[in-house]
C-alpha atoms as a PDB file:
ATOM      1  CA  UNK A   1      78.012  72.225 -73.517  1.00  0.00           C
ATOM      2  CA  UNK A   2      75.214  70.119 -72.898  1.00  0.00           C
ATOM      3  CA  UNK A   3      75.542  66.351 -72.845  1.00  0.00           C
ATOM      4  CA  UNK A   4      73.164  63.604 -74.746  1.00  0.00           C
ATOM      5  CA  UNK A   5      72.401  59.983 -74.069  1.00  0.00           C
ATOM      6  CA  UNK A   6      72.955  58.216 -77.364  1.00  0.00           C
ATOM      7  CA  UNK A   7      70.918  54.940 -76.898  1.00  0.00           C
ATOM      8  CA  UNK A   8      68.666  52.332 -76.463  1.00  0.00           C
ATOM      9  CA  UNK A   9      68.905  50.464 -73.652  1.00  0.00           C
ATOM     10  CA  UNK A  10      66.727  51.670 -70.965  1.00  0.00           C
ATOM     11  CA  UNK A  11      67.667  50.154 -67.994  1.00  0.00           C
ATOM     12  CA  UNK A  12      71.647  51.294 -68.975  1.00  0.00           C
ATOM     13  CA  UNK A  13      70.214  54.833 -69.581  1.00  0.00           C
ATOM     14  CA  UNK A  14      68.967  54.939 -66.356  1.00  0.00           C
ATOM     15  CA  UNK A  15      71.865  54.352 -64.251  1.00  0.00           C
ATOM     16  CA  UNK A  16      73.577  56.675 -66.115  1.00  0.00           C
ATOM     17  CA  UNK A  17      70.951  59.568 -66.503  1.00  0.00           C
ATOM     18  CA  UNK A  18      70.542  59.555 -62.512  1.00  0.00           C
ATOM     19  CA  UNK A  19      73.532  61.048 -62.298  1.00  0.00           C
ATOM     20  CA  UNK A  20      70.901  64.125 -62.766  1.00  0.00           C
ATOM     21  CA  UNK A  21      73.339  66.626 -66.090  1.00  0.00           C
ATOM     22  CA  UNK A  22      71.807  65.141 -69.065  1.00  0.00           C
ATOM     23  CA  UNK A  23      69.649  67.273 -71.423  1.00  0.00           C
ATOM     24  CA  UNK A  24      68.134  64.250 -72.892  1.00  0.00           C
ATOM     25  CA  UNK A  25      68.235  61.137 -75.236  1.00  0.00           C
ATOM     26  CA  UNK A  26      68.630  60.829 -78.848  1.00  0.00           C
ATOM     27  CA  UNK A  27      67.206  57.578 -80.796  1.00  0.00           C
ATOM     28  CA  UNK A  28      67.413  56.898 -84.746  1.00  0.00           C
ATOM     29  CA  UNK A  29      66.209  53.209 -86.322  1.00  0.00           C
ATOM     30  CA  UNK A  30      70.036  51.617 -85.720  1.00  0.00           C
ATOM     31  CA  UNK A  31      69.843  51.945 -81.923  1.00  0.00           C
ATOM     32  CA  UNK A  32      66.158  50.938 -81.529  1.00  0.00           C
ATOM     33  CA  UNK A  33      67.381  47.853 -83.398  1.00  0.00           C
ATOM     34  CA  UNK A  34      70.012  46.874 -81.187  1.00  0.00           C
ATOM     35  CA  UNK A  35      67.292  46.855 -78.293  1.00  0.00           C
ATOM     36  CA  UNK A  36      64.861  43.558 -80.318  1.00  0.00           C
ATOM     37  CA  UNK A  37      61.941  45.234 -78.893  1.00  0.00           C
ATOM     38  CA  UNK A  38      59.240  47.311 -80.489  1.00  0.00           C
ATOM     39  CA  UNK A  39      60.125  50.737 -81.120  1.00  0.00           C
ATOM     40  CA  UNK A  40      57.555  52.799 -80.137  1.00  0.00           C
ATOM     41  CA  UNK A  41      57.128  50.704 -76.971  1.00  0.00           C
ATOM     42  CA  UNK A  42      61.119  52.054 -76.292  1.00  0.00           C
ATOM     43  CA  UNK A  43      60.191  55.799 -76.973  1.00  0.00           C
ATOM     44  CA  UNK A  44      57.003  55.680 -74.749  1.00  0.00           C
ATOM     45  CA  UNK A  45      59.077  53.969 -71.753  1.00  0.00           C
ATOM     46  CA  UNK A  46      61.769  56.856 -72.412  1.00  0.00           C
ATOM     47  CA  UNK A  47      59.093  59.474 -72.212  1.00  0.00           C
ATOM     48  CA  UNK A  48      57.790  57.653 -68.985  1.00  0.00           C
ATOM     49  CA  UNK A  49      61.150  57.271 -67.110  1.00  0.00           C
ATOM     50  CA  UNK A  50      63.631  60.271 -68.371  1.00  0.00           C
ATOM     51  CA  UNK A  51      63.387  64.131 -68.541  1.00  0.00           C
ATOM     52  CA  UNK A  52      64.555  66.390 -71.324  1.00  0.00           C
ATOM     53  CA  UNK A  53      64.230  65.970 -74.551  1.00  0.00           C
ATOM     54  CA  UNK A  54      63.547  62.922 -76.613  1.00  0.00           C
ATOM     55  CA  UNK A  55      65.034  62.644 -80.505  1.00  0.00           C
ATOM     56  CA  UNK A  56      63.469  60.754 -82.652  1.00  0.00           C
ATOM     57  CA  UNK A  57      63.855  59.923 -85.888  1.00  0.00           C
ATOM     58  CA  UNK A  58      61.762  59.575 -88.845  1.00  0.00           C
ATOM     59  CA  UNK A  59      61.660  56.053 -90.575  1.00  0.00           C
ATOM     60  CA  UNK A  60      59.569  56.448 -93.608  1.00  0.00           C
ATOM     61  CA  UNK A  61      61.263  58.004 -96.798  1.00  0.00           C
ATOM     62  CA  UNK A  62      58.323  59.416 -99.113  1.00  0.00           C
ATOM     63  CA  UNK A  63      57.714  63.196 -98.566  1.00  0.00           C
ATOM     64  CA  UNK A  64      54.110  62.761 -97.579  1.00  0.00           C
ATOM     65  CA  UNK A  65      54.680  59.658 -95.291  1.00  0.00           C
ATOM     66  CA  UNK A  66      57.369  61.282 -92.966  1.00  0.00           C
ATOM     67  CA  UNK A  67      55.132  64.403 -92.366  1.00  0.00           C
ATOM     68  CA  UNK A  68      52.336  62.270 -91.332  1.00  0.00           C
ATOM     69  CA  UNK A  69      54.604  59.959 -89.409  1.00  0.00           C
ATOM     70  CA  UNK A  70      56.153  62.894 -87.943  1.00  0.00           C
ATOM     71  CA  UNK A  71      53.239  64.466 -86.613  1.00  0.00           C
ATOM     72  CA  UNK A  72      52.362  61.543 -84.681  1.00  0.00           C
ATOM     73  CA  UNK A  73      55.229  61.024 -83.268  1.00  0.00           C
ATOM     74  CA  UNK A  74      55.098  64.994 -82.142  1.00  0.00           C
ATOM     75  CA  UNK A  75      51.908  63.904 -80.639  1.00  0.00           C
ATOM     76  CA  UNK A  76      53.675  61.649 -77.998  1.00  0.00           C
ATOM     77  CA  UNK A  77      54.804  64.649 -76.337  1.00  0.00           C
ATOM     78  CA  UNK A  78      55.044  67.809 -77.704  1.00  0.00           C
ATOM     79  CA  UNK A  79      57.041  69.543 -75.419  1.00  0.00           C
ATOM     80  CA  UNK A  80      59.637  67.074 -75.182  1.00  0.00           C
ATOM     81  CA  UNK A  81      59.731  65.367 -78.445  1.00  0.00           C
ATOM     82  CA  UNK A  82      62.571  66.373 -81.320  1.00  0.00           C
ATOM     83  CA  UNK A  83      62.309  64.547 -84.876  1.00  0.00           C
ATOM     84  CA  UNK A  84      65.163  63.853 -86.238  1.00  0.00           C
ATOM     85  CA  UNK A  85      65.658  63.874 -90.572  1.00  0.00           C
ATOM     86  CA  UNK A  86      68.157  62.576 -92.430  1.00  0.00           C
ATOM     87  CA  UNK A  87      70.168  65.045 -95.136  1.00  0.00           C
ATOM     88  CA  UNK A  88      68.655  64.478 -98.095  1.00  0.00           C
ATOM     89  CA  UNK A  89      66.322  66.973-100.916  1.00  0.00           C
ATOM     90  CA  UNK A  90      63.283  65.293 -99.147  1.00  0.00           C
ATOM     91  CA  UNK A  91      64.510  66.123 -95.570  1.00  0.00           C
ATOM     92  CA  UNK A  92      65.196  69.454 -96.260  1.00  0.00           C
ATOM     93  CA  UNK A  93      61.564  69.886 -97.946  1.00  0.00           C
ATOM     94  CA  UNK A  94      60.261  68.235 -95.178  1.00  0.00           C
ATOM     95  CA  UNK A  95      62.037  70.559 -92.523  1.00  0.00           C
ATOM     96  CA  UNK A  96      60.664  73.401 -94.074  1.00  0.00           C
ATOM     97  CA  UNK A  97      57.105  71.819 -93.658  1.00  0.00           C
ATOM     98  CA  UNK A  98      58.083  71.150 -90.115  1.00  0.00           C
ATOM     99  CA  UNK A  99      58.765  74.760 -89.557  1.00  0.00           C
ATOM    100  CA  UNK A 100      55.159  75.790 -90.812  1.00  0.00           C
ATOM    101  CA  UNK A 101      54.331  73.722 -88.091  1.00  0.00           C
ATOM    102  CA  UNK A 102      55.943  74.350 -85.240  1.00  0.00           C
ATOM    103  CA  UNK A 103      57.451  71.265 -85.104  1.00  0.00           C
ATOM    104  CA  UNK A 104      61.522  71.470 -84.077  1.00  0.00           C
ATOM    105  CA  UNK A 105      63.497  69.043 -85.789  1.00  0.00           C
ATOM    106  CA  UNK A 106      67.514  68.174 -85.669  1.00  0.00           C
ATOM    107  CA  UNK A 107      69.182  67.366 -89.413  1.00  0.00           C
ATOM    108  CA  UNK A 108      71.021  64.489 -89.137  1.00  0.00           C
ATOM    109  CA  UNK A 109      73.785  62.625 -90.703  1.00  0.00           C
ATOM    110  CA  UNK A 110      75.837  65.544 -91.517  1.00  0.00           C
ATOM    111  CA  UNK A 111      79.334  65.319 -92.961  1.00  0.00           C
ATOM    112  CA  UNK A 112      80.095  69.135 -94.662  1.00  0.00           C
ATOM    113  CA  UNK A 113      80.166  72.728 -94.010  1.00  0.00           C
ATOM    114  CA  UNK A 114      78.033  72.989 -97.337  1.00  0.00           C
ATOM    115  CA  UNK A 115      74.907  70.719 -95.609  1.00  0.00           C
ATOM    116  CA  UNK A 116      74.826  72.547 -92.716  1.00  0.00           C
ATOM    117  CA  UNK A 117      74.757  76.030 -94.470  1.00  0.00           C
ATOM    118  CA  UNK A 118      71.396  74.199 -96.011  1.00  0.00           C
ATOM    119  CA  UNK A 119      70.211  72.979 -93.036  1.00  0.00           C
ATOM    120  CA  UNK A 120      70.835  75.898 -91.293  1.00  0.00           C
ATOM    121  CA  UNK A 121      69.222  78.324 -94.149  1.00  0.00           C
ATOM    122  CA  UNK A 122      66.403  75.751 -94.310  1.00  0.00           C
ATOM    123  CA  UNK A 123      65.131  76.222 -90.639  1.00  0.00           C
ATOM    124  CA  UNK A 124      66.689  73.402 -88.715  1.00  0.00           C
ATOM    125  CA  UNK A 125      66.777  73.705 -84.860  1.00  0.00           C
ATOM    126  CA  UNK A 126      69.907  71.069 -84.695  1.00  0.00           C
ATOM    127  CA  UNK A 127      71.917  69.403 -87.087  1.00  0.00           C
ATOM    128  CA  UNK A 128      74.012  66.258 -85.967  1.00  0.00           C
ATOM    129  CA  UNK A 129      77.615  65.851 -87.358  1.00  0.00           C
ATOM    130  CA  UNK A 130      78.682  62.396 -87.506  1.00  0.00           C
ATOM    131  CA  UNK A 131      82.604  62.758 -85.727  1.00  0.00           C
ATOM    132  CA  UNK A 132      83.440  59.084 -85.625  1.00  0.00           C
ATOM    133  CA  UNK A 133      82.532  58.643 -89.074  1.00  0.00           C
ATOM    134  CA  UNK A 134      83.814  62.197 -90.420  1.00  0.00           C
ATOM    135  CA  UNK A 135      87.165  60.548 -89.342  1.00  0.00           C
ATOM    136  CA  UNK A 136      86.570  57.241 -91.265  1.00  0.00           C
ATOM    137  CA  UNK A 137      86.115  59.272 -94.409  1.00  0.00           C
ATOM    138  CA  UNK A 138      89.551  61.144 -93.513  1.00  0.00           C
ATOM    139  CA  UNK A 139      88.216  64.278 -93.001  1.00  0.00           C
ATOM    140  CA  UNK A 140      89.339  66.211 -90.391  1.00  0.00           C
ATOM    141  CA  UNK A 141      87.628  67.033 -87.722  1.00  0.00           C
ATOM    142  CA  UNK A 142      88.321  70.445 -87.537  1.00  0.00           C
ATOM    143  CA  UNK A 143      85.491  70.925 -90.269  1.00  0.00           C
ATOM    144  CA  UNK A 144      82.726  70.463 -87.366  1.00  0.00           C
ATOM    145  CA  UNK A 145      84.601  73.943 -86.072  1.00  0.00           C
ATOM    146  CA  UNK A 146      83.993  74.993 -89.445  1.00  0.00           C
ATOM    147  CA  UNK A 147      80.702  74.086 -89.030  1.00  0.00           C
ATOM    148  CA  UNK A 148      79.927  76.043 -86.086  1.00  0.00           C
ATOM    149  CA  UNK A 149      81.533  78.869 -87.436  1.00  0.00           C
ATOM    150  CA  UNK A 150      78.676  79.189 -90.436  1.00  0.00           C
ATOM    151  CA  UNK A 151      76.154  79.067 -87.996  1.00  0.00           C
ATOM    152  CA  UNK A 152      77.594  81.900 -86.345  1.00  0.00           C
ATOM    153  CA  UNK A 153      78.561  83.947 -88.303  1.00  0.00           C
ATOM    154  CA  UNK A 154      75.418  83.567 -90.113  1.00  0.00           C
ATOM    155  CA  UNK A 155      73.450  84.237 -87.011  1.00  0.00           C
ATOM    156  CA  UNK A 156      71.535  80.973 -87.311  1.00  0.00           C
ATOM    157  CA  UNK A 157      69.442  79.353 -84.222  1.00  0.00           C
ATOM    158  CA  UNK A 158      70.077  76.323 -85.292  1.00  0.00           C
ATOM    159  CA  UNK A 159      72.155  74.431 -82.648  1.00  0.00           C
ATOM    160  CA  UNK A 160      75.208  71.729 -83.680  1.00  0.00           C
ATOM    161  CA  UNK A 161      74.811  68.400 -81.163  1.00  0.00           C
ATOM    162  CA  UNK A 162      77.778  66.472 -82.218  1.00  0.00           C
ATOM    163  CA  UNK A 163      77.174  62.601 -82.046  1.00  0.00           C
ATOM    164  CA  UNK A 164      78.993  58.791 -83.654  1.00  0.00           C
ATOM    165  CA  UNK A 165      81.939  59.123 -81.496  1.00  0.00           C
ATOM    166  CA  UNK A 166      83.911  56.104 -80.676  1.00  0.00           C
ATOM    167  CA  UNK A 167      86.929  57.667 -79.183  1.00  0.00           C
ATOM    168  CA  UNK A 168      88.065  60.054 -76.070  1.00  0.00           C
ATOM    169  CA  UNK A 169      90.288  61.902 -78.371  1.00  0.00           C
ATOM    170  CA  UNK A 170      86.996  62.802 -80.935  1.00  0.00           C
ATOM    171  CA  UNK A 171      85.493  63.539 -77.962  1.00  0.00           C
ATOM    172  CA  UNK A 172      88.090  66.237 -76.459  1.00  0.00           C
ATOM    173  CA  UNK A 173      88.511  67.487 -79.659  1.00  0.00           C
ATOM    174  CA  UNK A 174      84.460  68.546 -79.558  1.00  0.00           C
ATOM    175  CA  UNK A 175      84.873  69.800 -76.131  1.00  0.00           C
ATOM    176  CA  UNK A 176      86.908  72.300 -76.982  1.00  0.00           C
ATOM    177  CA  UNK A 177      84.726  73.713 -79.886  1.00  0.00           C
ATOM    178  CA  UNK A 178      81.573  76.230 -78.771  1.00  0.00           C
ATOM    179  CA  UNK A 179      79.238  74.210 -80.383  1.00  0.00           C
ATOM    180  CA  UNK A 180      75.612  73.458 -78.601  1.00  0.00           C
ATOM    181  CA  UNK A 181      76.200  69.898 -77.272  1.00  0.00           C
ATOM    182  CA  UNK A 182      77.404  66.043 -77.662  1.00  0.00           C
ATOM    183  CA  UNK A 183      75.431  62.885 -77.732  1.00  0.00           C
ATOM    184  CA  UNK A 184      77.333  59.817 -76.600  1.00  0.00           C
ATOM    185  CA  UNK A 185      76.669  55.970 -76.501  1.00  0.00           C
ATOM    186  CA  UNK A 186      76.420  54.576 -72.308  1.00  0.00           C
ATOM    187  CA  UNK A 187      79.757  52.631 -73.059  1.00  0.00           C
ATOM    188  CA  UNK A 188      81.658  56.056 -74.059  1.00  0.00           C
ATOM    189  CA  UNK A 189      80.453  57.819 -71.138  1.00  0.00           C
ATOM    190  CA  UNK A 190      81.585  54.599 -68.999  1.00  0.00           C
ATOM    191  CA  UNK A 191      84.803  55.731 -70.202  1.00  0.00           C
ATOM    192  CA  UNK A 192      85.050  58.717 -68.319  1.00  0.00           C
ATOM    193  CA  UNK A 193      84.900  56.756 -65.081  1.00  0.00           C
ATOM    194  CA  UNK A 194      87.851  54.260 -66.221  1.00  0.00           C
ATOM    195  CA  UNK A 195      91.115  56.240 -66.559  1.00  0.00           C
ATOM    196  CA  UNK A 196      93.526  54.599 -65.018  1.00  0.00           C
ATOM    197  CA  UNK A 197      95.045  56.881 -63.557  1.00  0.00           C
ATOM    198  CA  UNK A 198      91.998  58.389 -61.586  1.00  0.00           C
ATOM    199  CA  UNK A 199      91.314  54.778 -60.922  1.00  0.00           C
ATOM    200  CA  UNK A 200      94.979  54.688 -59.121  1.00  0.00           C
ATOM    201  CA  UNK A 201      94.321  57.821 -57.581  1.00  0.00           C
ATOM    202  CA  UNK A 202      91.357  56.186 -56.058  1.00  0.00           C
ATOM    203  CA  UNK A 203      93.230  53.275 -54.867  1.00  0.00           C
ATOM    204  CA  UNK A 204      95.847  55.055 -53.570  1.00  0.00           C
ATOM    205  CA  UNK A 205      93.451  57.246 -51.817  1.00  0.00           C
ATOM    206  CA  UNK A 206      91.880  54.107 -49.950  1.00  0.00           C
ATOM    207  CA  UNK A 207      95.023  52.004 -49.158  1.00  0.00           C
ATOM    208  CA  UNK A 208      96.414  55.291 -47.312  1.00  0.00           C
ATOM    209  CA  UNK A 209      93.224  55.811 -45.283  1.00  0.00           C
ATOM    210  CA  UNK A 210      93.268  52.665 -43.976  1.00  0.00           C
ATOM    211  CA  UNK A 211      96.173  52.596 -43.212  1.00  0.00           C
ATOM    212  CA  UNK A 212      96.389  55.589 -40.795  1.00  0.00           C
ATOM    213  CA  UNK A 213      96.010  53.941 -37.258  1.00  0.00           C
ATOM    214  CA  UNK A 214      93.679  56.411 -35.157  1.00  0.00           C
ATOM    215  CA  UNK A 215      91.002  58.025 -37.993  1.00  0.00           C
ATOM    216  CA  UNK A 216      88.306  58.529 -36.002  1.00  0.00           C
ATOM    217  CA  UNK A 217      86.039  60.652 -37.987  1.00  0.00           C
ATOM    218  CA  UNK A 218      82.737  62.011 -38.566  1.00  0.00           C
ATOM    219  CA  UNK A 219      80.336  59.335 -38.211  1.00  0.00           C
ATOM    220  CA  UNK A 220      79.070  57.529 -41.550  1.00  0.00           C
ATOM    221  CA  UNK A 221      77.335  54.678 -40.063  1.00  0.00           C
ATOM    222  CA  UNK A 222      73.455  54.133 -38.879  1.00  0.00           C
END
């Protein structure tokens, strides 16, 4: 399973993606919003500062202008960059033209088995399930296993990256699934670190330490 940095803000990426696991970050127009800066000035500091791979999405919505658009934005860095293309007739024609090409690209804004059978037929090298919002449409999200299933069974490259998660529960539930990888917000990965019960642990941990009289230990101190 291999874990994504849903964001925008750089400097909160960065303490986060030194923690030296992360396969990369993932961008779409929403996110470089949030940030009020320019952004392609955000996805050339990204390429700059991180490693791995870089999604970014496609903003323009006529055929011709998103394969233009999207072969500049290959240009940044082809080894590293992913486009990303919303489901739609015109992303799927464009993926196929992104094929020709060489050009990976991740389907995104997926919500059915049906879409990803597309997708997957189409070419795509990821498609991008939405959980959080799967769950606001009451679906279950059991179809994402669903998902995975077509793409294996119908011995598909294409990779499923969950993402929209706003819950540890959606979360757990994709861990459990054998799909490709997850792409979560700073704040959700925060999460990890503030269970209250490891947090006690912790504490408890500490407070017992110091309290044992004679502790001489290995030395940790310059």
């Amino acid at each position: 399973m291999r874990l994504f940095i849903d964001d925008g803000n750089v400097e909160a990426i960065s303490e986060l993606f030194d923690l030296g696991f992360f396969s990369g970050i993932s961008t779409n127009p929403s996110i470089l919003k949030r940030t009020g800066r320019r952004p392609l000035e955000i996805i050339q500091e990204m390429l700059k500062r991180f490693s791995g791979s870089l999604f970014v999405q496609c903003a323009s919505r006529n055929y011709d202008e998103v394969i233009r658009e999207g072969k500049e934005l290959f240009k940044l860095d082809p080894k590293r960059i992913i486009l990303k293309i919303p489901f739609s007739r015109t992303g799927i024609r464009v993926l196929r033209e992104f094929k020709q090409l060489n050009i990976p690209a991740l389907i995104t804004g997926v919500f059915s088995v049906p879409q990803v059978l597309m997708s997957a037929e189409a070419g795509a090298d990821y498609v991008a399930p939405y959980a959080n919002r799967i769950e606001n449409l009451g679906i279950d999200l059991s179809v994402v296993e669903s998902m995975q299933k077509v793409i294996t069974n119908g011995d598909y490259e294409t990779k499923l990256i969950a993402a929209s998660f706003k819950t540890l529960t959606q979360i757990s539930k994709m861990a459990e699934l054998p799909i490709y990888g997850m792409s979560l917000p700073v704040t959700m990965y925060g999460e990890f670190f503030a269970h209250s019960g490891t947090l006690k642990a912790i504490d408890n941990f500490d407070a017992d330490w110091d309290s044992i009289k004679d502790r001489e230990w290995v030395p940790v101190k310059s």
